[in-house]
Protein backbone atom coordinates (compact mmCIF):
# COMPACT_ATOMS: atom_id res chain seq x y z
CA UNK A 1 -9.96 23.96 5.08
CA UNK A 2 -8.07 25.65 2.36
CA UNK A 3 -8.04 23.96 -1.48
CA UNK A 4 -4.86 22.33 -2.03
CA UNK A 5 -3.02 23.84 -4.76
CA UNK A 6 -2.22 21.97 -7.84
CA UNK A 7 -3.21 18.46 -6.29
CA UNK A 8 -1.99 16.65 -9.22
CA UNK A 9 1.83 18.05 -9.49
CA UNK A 10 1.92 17.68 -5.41
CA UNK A 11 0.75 13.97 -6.20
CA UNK A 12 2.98 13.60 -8.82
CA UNK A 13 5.95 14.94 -6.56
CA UNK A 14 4.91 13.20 -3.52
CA UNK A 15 4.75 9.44 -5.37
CA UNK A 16 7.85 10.21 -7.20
CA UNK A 17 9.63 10.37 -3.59
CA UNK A 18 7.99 7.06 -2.61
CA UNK A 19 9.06 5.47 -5.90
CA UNK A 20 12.84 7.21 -5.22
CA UNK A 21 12.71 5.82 -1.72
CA UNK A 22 11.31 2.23 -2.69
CA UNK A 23 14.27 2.30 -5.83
CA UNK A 24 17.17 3.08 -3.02
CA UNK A 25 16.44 -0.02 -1.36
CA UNK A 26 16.69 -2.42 -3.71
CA UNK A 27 19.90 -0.38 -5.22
CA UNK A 28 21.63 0.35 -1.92
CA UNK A 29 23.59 -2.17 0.09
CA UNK A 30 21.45 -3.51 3.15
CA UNK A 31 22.22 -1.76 6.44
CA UNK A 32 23.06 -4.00 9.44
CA UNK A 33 19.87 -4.14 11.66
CA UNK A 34 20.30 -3.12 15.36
CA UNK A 35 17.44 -5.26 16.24
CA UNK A 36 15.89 -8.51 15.32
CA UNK A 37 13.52 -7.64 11.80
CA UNK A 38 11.95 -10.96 12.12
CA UNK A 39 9.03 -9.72 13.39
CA UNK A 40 8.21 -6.85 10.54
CA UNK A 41 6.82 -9.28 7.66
CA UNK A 42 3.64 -10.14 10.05
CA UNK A 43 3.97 -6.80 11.10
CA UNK A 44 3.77 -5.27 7.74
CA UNK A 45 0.82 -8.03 6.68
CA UNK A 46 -1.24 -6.65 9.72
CA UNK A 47 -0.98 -3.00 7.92
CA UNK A 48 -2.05 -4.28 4.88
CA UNK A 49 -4.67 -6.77 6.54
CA UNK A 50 -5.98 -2.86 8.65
CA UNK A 51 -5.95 -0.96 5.40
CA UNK A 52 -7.98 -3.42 4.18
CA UNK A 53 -10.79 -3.47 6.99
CA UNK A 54 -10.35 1.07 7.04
CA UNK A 55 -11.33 0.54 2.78
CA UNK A 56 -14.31 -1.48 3.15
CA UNK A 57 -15.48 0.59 6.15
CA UNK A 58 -14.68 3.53 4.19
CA UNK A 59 -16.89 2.13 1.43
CA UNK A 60 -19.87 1.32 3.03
CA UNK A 61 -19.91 4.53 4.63
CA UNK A 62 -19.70 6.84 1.00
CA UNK A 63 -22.66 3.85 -0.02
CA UNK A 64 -24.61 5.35 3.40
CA UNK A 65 -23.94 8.78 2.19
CA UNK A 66 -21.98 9.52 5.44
CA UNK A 67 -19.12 11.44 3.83
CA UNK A 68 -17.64 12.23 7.33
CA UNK A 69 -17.50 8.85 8.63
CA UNK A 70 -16.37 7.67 5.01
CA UNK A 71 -13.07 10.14 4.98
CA UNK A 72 -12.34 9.02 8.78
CA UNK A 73 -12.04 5.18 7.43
CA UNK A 74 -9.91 6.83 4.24
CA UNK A 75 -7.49 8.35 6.53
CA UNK A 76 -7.45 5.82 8.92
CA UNK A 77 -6.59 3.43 5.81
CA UNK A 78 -3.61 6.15 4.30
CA UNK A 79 -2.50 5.55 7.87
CA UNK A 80 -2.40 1.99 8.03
CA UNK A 81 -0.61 2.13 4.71
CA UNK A 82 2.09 4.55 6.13
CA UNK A 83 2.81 2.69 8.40
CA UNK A 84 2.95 -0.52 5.91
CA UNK A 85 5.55 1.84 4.19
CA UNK A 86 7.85 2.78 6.82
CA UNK A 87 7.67 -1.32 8.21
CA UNK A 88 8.69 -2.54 4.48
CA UNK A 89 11.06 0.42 4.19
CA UNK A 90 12.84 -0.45 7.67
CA UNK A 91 12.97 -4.31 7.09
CA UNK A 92 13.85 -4.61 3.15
CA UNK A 93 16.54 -1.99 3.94
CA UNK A 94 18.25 -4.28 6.37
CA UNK A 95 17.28 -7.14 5.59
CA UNK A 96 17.81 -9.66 2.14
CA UNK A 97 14.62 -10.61 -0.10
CA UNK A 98 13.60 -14.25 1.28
CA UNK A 99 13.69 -16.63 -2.18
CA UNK A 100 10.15 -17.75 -2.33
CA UNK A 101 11.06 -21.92 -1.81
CA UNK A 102 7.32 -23.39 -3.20
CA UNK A 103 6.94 -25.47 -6.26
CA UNK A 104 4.06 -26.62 -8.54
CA UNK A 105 1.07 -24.88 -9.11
CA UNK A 106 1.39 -22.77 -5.60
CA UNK A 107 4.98 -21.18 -7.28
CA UNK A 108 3.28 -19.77 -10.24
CA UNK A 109 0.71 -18.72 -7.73
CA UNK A 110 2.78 -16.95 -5.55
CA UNK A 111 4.56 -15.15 -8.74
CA UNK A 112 1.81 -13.98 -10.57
CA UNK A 113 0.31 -12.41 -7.12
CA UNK A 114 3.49 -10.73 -6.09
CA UNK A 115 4.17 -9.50 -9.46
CA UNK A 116 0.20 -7.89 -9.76
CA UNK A 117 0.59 -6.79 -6.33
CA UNK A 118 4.04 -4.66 -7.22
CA UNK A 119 2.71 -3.69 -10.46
CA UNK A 120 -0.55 -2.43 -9.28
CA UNK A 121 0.92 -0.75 -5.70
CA UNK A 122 3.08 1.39 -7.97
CA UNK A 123 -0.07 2.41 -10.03
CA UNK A 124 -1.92 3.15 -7.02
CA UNK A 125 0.44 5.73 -5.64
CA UNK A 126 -0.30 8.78 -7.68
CA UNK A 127 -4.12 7.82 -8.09
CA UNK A 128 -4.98 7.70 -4.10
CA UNK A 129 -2.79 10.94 -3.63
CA UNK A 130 -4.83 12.25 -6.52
CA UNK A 131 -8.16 10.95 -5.04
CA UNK A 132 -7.18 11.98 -1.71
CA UNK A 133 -6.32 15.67 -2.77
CA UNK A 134 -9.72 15.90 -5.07
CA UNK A 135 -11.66 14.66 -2.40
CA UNK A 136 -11.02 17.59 0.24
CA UNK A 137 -11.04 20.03 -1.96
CA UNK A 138 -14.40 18.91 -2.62
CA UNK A 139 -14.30 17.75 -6.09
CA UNK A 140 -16.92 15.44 -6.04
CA UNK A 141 -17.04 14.58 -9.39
CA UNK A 142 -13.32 14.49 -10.50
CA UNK A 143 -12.81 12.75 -7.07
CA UNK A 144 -15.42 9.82 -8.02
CA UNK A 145 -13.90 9.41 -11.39
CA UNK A 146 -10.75 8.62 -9.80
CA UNK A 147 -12.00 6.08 -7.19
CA UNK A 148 -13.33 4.22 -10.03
CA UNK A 149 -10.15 2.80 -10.34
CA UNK A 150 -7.96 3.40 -7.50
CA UNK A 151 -10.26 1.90 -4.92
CA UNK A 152 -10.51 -1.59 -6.36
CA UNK A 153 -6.86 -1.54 -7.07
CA UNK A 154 -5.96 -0.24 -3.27
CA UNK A 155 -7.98 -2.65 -2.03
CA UNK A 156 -6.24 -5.66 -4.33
CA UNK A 157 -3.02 -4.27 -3.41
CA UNK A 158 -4.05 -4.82 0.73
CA UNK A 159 -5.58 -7.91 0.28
CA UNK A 160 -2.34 -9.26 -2.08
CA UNK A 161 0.54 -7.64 0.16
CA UNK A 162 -1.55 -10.15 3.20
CA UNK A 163 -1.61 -13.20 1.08
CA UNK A 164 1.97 -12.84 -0.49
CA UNK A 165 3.13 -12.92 3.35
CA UNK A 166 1.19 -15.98 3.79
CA UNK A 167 2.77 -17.30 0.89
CA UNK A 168 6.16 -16.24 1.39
CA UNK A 169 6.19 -17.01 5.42
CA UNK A 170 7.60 -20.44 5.52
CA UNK A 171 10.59 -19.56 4.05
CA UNK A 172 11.58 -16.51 6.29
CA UNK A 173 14.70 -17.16 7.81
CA UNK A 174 15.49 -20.53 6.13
């Protein structure tokens, strides 16, 4: 496999595009649907509940030394989170934000997850490109300094994007 070239401008370039395409969204006017979204928010919690599962495979594999098996579960994980991507993507771009209609305790809860969750999936972007592209170029060491932080924080991110659904769920469609 040939080195990818400047891994951290393509990273750079490829997160500002998912940053660009998560900003339209929220900027453009919704699009009418031609189908029934409902079923997209469980849909999109399964992808984050699969990445999830892929990262903790992926992780015990590296911990066994099996580096094969380990970047089989790390693509199988940037899949499940593509496909998180283009689910949110298709139902937020049809469909209105759902008011979150808690109180108490379980409302600040619910806030302070969503907002670490949002914060921390727009940190992770650049870093698992980054990690990504380091790791098949073979760049062990740069590679491991990366996952340092962006694994813990991918895996918060697919474990929060599950329980903000669980969260948010009774409300859909009210």
């Amino acid at each position: 496999m040939r080195p990818i070239r400047a891994p951290g401008r393509l990273a750079g370039v490829l997160s500002a595009a998912v940053y660009a395409v998560i900003a339209a969204l929220f900027a453009l006017p919704k699009v009418p649907a031609p189908f029934d979204t409902s079923f997209l928010p469980p849909l999109i919690a399964g992808w984050n509940a699969l990445a999830t599962v892929f990262l903790l495979l992926a992780y015990r594999a590296i911990r066994r030394r099996d580096v094969e098996r380990h970047r089989n579960f790390i693509f199988a994980a940037l899949a499940a989170t593509a496909l998180f991507l283009l689910s949110y993507v298709a139902y937020h771009l049809t469909t209105p934000s759902t008011p979150y209609g808690g109180e108490g305790l379980l409302k600040g809860v619910y806030y302070v997850l969503l907002f670490t969750h949002i914060v921390f999936a727009a940190v992770i972007v650049p870093l698992v490109l980054l990690a990504l592209f380091r790791g098949l170029n073979r760049e062990d060491r740069l590679h491991r300094r990366i996952v340092r932080f962006a694994f813990p924080l991918w895996l918060y991110v697919s474990v929060s994007g599950v329980l903000v659904y669980v969260l948010i769920a009774p409300y859909y469609g009210r």
